[in-house]
PDB file of N, CA and C in Angstrom:
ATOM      1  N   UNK A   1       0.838  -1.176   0.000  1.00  0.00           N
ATOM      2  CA  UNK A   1       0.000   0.000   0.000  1.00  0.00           C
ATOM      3  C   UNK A   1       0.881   1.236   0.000  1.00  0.00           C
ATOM      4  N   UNK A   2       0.508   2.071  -0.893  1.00  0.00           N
ATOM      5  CA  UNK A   2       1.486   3.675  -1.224  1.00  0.00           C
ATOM      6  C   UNK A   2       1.015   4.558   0.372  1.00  0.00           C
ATOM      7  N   UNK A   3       1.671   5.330   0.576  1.00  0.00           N
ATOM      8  CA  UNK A   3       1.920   6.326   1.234  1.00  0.00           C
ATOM      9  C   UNK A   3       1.177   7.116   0.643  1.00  0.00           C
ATOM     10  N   UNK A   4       0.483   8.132   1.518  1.00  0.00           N
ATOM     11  CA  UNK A   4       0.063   9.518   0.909  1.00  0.00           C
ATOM     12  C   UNK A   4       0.996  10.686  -0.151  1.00  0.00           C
ATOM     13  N   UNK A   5       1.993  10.544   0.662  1.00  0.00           N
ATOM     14  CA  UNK A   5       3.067  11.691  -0.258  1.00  0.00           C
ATOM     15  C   UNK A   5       3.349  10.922  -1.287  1.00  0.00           C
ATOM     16  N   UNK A   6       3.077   9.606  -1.652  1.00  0.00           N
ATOM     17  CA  UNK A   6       3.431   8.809  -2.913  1.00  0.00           C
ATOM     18  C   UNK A   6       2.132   8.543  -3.933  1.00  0.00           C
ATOM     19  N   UNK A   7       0.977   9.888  -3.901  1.00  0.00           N
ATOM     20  CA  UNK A   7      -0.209   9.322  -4.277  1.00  0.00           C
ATOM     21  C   UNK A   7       0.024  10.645  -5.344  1.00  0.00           C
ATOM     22  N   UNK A   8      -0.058   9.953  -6.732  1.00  0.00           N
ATOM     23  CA  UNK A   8       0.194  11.339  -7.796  1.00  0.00           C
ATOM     24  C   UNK A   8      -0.944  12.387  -7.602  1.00  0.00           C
ATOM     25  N   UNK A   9      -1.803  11.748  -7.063  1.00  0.00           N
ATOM     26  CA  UNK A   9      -3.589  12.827  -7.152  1.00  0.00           C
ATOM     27  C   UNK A   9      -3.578  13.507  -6.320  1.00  0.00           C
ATOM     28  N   UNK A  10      -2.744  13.496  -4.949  1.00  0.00           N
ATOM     29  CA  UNK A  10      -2.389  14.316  -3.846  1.00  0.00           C
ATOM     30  C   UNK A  10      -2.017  15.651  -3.965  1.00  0.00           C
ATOM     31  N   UNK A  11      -2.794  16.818  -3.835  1.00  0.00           N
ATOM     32  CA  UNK A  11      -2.173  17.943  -3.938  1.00  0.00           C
ATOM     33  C   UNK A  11      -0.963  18.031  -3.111  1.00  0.00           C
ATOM     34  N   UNK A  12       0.048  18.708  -3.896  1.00  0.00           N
ATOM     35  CA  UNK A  12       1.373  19.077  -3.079  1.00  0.00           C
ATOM     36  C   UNK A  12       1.622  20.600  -2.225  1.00  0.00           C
ATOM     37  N   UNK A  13       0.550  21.371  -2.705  1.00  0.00           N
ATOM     38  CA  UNK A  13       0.503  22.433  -2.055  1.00  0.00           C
ATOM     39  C   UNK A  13      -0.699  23.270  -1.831  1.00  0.00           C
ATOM     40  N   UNK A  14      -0.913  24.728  -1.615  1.00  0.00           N
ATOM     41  CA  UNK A  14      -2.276  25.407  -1.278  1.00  0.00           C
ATOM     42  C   UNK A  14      -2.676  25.577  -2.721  1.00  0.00           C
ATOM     43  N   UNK A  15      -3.842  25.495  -3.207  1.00  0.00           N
ATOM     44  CA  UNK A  15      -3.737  26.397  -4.584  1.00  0.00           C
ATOM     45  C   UNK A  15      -3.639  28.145  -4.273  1.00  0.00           C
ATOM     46  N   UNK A  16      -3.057  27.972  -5.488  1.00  0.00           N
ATOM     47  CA  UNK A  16      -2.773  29.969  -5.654  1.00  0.00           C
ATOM     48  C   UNK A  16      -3.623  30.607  -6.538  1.00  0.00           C
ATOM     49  N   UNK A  17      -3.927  31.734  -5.684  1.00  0.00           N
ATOM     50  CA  UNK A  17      -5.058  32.355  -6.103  1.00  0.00           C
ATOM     51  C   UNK A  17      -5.167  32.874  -7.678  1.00  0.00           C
ATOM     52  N   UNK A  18      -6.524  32.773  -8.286  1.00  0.00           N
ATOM     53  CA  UNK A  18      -6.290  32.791  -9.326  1.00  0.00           C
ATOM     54  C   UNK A  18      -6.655  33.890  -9.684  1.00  0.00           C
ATOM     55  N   UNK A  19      -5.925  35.181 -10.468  1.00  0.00           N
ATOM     56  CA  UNK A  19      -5.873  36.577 -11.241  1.00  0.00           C
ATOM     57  C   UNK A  19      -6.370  36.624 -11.996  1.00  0.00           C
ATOM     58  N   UNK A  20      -7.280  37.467 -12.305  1.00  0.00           N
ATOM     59  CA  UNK A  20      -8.308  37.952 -13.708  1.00  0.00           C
ATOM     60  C   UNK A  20      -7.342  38.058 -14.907  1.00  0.00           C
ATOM     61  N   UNK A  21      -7.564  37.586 -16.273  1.00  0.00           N
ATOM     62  CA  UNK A  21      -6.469  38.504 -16.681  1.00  0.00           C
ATOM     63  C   UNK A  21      -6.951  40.270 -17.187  1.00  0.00           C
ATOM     64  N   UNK A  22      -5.655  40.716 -17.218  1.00  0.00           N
ATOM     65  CA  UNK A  22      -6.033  42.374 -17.811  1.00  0.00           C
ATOM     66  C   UNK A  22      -6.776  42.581 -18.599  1.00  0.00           C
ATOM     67  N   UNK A  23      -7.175  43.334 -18.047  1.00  0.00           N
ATOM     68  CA  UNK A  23      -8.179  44.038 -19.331  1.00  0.00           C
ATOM     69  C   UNK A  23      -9.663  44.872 -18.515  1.00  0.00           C
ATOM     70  N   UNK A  24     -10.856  44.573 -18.879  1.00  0.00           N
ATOM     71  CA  UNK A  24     -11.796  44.801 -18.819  1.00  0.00           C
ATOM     72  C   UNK A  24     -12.174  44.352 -17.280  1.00  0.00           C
ATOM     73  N   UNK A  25     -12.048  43.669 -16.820  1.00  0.00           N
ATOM     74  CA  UNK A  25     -12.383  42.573 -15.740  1.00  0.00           C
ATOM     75  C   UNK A  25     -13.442  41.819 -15.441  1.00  0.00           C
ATOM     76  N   UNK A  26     -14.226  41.970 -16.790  1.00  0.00           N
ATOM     77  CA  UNK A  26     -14.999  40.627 -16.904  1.00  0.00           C
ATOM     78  C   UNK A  26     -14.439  40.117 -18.256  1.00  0.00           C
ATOM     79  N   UNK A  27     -15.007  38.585 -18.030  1.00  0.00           N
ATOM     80  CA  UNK A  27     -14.779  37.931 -18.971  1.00  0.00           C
ATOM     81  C   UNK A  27     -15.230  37.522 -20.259  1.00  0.00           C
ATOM     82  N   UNK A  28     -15.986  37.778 -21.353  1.00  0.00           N
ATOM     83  CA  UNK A  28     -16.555  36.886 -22.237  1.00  0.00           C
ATOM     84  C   UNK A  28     -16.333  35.756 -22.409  1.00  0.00           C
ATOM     85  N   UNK A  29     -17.255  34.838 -22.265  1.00  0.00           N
ATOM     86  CA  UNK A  29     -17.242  33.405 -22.669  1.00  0.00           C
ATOM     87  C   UNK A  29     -17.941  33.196 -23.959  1.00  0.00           C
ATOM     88  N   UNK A  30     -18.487  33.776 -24.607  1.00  0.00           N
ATOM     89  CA  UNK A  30     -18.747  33.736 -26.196  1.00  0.00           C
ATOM     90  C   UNK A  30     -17.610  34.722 -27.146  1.00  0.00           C
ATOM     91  N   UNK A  31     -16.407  34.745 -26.350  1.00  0.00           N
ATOM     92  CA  UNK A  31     -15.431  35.580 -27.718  1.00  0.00           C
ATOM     93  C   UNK A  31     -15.783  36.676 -28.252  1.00  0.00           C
ATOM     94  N   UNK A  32     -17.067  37.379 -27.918  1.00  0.00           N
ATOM     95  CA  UNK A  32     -17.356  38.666 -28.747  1.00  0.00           C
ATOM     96  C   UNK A  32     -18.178  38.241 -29.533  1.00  0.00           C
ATOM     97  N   UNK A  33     -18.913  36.717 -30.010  1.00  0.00           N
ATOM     98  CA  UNK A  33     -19.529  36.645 -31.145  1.00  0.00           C
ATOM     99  C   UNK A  33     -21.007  36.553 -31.201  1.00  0.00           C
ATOM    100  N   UNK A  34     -21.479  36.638 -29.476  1.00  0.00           N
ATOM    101  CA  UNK A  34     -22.408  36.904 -29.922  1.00  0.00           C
ATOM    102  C   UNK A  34     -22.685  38.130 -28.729  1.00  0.00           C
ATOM    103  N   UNK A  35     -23.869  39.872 -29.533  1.00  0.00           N
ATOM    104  CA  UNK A  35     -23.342  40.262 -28.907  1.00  0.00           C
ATOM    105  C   UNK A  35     -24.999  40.709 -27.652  1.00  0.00           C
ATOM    106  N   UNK A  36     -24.624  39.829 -26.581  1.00  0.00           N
ATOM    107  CA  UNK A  36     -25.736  40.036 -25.188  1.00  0.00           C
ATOM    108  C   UNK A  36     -26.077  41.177 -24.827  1.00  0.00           C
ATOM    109  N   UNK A  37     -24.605  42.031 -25.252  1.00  0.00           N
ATOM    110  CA  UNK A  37     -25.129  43.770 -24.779  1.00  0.00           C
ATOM    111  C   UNK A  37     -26.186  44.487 -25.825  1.00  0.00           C
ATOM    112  N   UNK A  38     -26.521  44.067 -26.864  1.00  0.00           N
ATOM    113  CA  UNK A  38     -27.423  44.715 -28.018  1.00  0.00           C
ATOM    114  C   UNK A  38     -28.566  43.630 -27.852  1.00  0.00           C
ATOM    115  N   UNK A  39     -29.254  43.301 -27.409  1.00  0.00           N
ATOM    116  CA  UNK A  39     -30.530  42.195 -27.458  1.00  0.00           C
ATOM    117  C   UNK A  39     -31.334  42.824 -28.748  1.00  0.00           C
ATOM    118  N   UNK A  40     -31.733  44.105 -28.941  1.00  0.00           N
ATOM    119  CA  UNK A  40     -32.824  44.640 -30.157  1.00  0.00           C
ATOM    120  C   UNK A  40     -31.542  43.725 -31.668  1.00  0.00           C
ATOM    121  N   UNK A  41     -30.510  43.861 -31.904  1.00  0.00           N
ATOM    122  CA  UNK A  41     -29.438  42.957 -32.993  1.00  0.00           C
ATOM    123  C   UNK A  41     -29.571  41.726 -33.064  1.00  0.00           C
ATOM    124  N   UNK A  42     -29.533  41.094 -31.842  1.00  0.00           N
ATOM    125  CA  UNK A  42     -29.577  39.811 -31.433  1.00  0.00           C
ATOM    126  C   UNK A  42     -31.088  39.243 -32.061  1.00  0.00           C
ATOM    127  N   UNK A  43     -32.054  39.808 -31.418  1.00  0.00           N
ATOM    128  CA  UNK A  43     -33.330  39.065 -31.916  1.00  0.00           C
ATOM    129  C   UNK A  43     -33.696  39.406 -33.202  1.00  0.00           C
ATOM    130  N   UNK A  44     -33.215  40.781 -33.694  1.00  0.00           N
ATOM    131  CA  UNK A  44     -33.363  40.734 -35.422  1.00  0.00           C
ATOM    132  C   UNK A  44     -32.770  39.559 -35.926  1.00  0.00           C
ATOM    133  N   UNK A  45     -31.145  38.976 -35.735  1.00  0.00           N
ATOM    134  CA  UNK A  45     -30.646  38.122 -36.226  1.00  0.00           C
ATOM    135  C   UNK A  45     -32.015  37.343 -36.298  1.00  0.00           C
ATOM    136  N   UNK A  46     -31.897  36.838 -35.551  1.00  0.00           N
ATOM    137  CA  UNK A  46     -32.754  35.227 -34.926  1.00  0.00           C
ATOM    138  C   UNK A  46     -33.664  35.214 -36.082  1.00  0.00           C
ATOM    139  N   UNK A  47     -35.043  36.663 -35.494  1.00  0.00           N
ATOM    140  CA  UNK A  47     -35.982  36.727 -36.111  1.00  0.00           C
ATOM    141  C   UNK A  47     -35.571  37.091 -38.111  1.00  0.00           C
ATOM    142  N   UNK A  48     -34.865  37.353 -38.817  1.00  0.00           N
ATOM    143  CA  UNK A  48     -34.362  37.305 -39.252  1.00  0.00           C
ATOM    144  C   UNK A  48     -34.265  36.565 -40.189  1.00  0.00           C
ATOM    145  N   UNK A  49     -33.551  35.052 -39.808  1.00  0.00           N
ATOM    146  CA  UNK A  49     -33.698  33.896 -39.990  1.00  0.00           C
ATOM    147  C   UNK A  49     -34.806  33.473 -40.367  1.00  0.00           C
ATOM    148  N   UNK A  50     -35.711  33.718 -38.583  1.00  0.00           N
ATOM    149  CA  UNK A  50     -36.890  32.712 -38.933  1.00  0.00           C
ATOM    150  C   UNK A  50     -37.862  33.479 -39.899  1.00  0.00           C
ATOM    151  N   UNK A  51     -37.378  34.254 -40.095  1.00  0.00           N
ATOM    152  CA  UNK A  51     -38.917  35.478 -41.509  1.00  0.00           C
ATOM    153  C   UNK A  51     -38.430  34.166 -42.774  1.00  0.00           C
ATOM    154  N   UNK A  52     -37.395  33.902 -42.725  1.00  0.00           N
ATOM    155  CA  UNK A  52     -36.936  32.804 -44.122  1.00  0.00           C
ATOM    156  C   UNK A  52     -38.264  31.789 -44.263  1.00  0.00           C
ATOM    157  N   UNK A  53     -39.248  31.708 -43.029  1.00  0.00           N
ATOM    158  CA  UNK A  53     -39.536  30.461 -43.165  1.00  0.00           C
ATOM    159  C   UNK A  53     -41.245  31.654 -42.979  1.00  0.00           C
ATOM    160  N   UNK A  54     -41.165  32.359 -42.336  1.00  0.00           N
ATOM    161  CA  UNK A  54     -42.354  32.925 -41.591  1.00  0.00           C
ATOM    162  C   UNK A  54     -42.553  34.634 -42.294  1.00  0.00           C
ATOM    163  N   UNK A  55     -42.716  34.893 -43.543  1.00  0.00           N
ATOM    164  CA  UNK A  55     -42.130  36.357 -43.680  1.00  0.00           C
ATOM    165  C   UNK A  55     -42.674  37.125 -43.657  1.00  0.00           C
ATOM    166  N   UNK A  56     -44.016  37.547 -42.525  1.00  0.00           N
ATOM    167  CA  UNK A  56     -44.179  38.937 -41.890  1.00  0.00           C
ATOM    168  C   UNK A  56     -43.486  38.941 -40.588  1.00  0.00           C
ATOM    169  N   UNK A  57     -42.712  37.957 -39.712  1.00  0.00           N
ATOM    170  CA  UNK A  57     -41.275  38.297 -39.524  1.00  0.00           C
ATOM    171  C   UNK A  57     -39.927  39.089 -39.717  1.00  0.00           C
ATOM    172  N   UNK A  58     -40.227  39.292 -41.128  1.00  0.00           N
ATOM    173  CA  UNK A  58     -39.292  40.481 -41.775  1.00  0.00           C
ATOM    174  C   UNK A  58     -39.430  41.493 -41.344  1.00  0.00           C
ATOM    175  N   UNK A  59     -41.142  42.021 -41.004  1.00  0.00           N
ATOM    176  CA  UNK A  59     -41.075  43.558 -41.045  1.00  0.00           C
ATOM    177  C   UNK A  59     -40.279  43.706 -39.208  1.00  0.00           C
ATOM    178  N   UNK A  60     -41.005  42.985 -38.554  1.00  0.00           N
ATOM    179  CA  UNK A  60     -40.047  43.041 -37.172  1.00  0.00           C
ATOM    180  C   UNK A  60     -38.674  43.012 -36.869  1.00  0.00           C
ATOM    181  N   UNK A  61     -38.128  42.079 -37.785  1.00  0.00           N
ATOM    182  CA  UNK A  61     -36.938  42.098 -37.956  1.00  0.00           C
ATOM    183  C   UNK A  61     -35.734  43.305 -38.803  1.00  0.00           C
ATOM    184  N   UNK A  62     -36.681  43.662 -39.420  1.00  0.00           N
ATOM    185  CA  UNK A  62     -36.048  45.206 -40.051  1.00  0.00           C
ATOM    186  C   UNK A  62     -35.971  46.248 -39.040  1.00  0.00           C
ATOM    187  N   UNK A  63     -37.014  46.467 -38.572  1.00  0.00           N
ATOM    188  CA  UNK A  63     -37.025  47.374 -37.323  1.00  0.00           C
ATOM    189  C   UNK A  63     -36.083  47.097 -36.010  1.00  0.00           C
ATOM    190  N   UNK A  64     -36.289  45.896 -35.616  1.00  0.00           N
ATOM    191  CA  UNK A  64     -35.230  45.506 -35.191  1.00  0.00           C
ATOM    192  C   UNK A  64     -34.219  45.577 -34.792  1.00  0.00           C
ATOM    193  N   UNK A  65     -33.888  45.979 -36.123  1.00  0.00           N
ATOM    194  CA  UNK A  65     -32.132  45.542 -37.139  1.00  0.00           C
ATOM    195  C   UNK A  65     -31.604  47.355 -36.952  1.00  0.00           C
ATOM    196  N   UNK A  66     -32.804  48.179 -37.685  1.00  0.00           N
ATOM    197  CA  UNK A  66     -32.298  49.122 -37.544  1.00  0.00           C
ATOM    198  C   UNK A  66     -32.089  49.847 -35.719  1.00  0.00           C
ATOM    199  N   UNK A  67     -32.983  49.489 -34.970  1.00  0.00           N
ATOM    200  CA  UNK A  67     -32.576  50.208 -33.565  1.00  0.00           C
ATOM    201  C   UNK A  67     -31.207  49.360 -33.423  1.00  0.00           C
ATOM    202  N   UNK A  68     -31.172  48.429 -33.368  1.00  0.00           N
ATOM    203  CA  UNK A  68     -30.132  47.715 -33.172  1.00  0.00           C
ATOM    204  C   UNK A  68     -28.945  48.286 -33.093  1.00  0.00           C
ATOM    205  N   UNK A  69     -28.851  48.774 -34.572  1.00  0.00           N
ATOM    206  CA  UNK A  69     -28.028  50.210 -35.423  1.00  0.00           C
ATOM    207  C   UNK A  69     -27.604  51.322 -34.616  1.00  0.00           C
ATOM    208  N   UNK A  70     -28.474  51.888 -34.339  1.00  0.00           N
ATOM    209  CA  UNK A  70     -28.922  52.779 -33.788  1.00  0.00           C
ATOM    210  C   UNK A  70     -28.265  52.738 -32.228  1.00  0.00           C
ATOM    211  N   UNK A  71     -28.564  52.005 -31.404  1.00  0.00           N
ATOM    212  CA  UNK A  71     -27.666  51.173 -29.943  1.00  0.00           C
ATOM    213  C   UNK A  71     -26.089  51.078 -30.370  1.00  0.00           C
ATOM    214  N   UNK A  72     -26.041  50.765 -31.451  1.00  0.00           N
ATOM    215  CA  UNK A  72     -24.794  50.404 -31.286  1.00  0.00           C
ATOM    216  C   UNK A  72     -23.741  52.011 -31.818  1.00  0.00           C
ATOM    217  N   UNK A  73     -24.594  52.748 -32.733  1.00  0.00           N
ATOM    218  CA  UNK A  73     -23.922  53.907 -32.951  1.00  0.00           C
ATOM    219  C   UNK A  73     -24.141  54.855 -31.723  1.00  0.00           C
ATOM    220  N   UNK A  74     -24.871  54.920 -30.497  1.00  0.00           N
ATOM    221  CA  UNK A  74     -24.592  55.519 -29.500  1.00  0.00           C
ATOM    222  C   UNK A  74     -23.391  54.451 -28.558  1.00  0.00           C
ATOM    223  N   UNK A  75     -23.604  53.405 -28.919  1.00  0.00           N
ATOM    224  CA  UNK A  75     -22.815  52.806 -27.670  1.00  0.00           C
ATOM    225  C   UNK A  75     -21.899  52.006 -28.095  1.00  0.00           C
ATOM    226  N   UNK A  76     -20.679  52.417 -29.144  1.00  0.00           N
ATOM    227  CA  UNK A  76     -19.753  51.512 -30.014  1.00  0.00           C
ATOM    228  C   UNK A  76     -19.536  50.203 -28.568  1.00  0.00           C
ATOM    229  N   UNK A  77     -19.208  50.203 -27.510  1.00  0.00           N
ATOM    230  CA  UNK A  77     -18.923  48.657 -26.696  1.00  0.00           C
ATOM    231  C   UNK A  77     -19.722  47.581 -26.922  1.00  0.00           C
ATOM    232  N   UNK A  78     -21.189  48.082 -27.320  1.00  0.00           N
ATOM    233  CA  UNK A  78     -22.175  47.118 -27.402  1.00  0.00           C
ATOM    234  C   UNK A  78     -22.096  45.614 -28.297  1.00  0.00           C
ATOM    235  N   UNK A  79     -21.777  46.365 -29.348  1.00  0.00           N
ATOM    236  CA  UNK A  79     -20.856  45.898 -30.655  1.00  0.00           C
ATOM    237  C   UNK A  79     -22.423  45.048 -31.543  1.00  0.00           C
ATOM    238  N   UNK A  80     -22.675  44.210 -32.336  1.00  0.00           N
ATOM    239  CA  UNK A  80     -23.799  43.950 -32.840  1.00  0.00           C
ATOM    240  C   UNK A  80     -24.280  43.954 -34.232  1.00  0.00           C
ATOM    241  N   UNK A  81     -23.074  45.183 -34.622  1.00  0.00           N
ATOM    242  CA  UNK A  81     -23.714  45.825 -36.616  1.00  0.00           C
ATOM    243  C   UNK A  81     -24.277  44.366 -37.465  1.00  0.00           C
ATOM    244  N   UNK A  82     -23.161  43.726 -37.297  1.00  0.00           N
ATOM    245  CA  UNK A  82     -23.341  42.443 -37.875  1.00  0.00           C
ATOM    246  C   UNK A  82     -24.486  41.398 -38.131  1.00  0.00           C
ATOM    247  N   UNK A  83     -24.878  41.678 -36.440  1.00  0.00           N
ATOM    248  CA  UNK A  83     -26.358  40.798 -36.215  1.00  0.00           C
ATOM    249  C   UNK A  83     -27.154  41.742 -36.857  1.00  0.00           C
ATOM    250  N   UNK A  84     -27.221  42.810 -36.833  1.00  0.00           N
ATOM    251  CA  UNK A  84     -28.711  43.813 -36.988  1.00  0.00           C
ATOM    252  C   UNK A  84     -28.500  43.857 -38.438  1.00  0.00           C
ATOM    253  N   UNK A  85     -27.281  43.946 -39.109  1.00  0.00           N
ATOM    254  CA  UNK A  85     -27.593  44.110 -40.626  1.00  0.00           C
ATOM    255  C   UNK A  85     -27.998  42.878 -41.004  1.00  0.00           C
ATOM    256  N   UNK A  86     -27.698  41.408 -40.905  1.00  0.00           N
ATOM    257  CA  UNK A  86     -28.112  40.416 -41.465  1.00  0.00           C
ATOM    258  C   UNK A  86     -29.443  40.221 -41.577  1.00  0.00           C
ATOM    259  N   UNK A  87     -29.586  40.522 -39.783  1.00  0.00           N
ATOM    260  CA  UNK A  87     -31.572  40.782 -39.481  1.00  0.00           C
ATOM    261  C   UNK A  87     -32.296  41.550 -40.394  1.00  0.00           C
ATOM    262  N   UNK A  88     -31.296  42.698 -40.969  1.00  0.00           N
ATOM    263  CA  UNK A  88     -32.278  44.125 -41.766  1.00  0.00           C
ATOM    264  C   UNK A  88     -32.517  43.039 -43.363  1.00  0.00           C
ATOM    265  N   UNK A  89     -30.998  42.575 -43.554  1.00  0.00           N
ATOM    266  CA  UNK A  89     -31.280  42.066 -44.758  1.00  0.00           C
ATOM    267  C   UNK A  89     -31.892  40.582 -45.403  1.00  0.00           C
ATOM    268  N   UNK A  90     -31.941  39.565 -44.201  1.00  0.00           N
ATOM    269  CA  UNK A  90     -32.559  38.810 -44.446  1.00  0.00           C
ATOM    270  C   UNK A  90     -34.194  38.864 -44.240  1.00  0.00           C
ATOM    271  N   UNK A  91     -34.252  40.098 -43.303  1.00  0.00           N
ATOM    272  CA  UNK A  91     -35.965  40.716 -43.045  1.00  0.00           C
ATOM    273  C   UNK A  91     -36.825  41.166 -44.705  1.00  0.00           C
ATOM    274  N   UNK A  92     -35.558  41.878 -45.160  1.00  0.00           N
ATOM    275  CA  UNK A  92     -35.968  42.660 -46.154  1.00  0.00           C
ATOM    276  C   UNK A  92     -36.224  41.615 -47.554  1.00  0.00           C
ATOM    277  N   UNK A  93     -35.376  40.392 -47.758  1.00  0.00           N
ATOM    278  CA  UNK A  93     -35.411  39.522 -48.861  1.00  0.00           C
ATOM    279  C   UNK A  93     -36.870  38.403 -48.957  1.00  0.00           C
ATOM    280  N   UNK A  94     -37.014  38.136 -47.259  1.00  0.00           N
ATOM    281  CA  UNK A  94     -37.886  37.555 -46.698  1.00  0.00           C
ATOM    282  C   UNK A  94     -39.616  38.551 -47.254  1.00  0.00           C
ATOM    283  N   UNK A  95     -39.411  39.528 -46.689  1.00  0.00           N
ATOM    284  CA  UNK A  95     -40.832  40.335 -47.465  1.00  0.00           C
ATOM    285  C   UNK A  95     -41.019  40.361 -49.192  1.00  0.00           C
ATOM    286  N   UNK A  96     -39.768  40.660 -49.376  1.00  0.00           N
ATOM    287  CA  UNK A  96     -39.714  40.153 -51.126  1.00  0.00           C
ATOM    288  C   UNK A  96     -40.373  38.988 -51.643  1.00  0.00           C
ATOM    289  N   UNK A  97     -39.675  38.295 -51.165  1.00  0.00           N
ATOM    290  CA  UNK A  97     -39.902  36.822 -51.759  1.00  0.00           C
ATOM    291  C   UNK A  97     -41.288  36.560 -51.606  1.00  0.00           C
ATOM    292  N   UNK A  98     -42.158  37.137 -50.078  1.00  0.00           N
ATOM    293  CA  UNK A  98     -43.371  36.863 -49.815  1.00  0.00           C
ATOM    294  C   UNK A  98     -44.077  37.712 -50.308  1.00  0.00           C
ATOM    295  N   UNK A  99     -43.869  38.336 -50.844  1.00  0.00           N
ATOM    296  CA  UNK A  99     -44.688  39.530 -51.617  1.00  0.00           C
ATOM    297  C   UNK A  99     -44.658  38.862 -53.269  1.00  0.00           C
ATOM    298  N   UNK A 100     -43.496  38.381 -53.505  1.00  0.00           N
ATOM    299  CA  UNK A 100     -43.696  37.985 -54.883  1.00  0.00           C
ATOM    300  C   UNK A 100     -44.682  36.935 -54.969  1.00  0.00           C
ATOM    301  N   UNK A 101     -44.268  35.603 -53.947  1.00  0.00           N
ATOM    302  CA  UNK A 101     -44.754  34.615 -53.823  1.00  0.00           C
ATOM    303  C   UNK A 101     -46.973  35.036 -53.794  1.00  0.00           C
ATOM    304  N   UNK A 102     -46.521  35.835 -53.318  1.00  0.00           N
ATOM    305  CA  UNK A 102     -48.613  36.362 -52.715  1.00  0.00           C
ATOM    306  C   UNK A 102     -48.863  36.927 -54.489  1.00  0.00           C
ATOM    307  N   UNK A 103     -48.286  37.798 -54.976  1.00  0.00           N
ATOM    308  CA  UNK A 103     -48.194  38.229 -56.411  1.00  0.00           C
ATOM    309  C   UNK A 103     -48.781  36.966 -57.249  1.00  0.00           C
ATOM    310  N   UNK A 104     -47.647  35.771 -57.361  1.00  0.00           N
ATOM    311  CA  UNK A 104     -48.028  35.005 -58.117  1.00  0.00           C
ATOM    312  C   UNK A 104     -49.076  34.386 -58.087  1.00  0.00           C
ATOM    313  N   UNK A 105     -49.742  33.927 -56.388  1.00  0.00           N
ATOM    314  CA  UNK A 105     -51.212  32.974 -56.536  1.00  0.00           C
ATOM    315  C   UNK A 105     -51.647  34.110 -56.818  1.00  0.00           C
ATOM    316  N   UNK A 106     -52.227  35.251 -56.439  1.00  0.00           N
ATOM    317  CA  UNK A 106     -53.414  35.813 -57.012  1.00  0.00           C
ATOM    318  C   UNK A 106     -53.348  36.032 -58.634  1.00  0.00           C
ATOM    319  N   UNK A 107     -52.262  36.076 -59.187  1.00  0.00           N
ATOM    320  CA  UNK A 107     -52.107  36.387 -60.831  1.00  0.00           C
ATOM    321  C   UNK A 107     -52.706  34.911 -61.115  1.00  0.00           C
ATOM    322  N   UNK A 108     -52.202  33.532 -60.961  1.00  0.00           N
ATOM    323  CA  UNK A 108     -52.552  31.919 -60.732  1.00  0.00           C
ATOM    324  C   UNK A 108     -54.090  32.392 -60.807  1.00  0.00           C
ATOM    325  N   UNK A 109     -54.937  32.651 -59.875  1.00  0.00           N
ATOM    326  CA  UNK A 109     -55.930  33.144 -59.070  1.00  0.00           C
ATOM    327  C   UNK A 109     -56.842  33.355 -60.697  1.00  0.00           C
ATOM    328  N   UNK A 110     -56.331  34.665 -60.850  1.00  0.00           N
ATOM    329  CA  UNK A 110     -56.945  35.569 -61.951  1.00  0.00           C
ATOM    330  C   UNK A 110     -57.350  35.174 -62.954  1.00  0.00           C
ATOM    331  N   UNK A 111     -55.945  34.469 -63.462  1.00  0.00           N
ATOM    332  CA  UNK A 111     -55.757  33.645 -64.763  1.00  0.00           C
ATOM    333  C   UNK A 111     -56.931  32.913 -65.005  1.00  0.00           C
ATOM    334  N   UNK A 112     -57.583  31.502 -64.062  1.00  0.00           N
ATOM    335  CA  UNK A 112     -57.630  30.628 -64.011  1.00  0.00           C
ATOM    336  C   UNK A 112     -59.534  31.668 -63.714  1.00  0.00           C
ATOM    337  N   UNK A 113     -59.636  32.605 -63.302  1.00  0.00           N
ATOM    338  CA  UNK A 113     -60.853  33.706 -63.414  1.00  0.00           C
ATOM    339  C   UNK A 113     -61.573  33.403 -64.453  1.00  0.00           C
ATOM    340  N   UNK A 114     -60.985  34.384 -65.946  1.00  0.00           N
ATOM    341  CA  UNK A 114     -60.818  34.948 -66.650  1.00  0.00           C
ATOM    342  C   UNK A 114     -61.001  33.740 -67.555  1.00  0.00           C
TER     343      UNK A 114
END
């Protein structure tokens, strides 16, 4: 049978306290990528997305997108442009497409009238 001082799992000393590193003194644990301080960017993203599938989603998501904008040009730390423009522009392709798409059944619609 080993000895304690012969047990590799045995701490050998106190632990030492552990130092923030420099900087800011909090930490991000998402790297900056996604950004928690802009939530109006954040949920354009999302919503955004989901207008791809849902697209009077878009118009929320444009609006969105632009306060988003807007937060982040008063408050450059916030950081966000990224999320809120994708939100503005996948909001905006999303109403397109559903506007064309509504265009075509009623023309379908007409045709089939007439």
């Amino acid at each position: 049978m080993a000895k304690n001082s012969e047990n590799p799992y045995r701490a050998t000393s106190r632990p030492q306290n552990v130092v923030r590193p420099s900087g800011s003194g909090e930490g991000d644990a998402t790297g900056g990528l996604i950004p928690y301080k802009n939530p109006k960017a954040l949920i354009a993203y999302y919503l955004g997305i989901g207008s791809l599938l849902i697209f009077p989603l878009g118009f929320v998501s444009i609006v969105l997108g632009f306060m988003g904008l807007a937060d982040r040009k008063r408050n450059p730390v916030i950081k966000g442009s990224a999320h809120a423009w994708i939100g503005i522009v996948l909001g905006g392709l999303s109403i397109l497409c559903g506007i064309g798409l509504l265009l075509t059944i009623f023309a379908g619609i007409a045709s089939r009238a007439g």
